[in-house]
Protein backbone atom coordinates (compact mmCIF):
# COMPACT_ATOMS: atom_id res chain seq x y z
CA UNK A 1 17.18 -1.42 -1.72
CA UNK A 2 13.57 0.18 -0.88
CA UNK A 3 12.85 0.78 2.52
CA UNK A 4 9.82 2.29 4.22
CA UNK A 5 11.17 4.48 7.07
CA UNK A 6 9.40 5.57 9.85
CA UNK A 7 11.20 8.55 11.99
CA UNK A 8 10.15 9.69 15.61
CA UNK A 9 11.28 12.97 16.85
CA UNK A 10 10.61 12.48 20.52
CA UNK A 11 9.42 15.56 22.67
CA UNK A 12 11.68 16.70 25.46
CA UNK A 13 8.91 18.35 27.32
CA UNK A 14 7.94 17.05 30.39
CA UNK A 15 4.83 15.85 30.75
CA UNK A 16 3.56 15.85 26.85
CA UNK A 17 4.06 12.38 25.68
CA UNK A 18 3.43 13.55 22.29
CA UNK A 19 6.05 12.76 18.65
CA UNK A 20 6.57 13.80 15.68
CA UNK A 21 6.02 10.98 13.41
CA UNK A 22 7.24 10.86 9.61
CA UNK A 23 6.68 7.74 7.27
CA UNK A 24 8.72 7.65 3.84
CA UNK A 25 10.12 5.41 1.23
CA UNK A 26 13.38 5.71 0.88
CA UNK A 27 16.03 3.91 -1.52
CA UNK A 28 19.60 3.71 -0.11
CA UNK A 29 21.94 0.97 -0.39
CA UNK A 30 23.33 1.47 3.04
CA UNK A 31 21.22 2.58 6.34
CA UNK A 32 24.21 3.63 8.23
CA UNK A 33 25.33 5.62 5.80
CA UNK A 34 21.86 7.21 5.30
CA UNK A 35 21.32 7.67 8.93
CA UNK A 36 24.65 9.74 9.50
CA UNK A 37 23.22 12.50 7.06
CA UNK A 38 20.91 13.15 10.55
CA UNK A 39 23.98 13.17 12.74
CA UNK A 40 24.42 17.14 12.43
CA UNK A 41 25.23 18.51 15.96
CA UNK A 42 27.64 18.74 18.73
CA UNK A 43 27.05 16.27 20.90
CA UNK A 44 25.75 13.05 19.09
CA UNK A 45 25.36 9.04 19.24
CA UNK A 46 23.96 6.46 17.57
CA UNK A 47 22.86 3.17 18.43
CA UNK A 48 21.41 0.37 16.06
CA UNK A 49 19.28 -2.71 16.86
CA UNK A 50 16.87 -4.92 14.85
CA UNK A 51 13.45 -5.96 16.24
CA UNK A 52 11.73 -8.99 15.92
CA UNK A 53 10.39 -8.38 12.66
CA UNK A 54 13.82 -7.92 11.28
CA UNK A 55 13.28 -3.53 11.23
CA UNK A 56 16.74 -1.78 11.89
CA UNK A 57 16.03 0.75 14.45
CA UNK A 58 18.82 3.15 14.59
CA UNK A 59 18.39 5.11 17.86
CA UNK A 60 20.17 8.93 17.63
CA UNK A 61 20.84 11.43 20.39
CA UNK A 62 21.58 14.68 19.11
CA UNK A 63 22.19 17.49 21.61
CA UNK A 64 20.02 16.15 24.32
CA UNK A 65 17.01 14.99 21.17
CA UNK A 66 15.59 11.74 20.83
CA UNK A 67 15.49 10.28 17.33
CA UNK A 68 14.42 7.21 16.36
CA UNK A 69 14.63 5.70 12.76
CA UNK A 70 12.90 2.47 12.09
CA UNK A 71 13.58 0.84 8.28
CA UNK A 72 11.61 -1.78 7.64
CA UNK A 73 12.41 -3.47 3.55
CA UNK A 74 9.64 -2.36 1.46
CA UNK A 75 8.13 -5.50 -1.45
């Protein structure tokens, strides 16, 4: 399945409010599984939601970094 995927890098710095913001198209037949290639760390977790618009949002913590994946299915 096609997906357009949208990742956030969050900034840890106080006071800069600032992202890094990517925007793909990937084709995977399983998110999870796609979404644990970014789980490279030591300490990591992983949370996974859907919005309102039916987007899986995974939500990844990786040694104290906010990720945030949101796949939305591509037409």
């Amino acid at each position: 399945m096609k997906y357009e995927l949208i990742r956030e890098i969050f900034n840890k710095c106080s006071g800069n409010q600032m992202r890094d913001v990517f925007v793909s198209e990937v084709e995977c037949e399983n998110t999870d599984d796609y979404v644990r290639q970014f789980l490279v760390g030591g300490d990591k977790s992983m949370e996974k939601s859907v919005d309102g618009n039916g987007a899986l949002i995974y939500d990844l913590i990786i040694d104290g970094l906010h990720q945030r994946l949101a796949f939305t299915a591509a037409d």
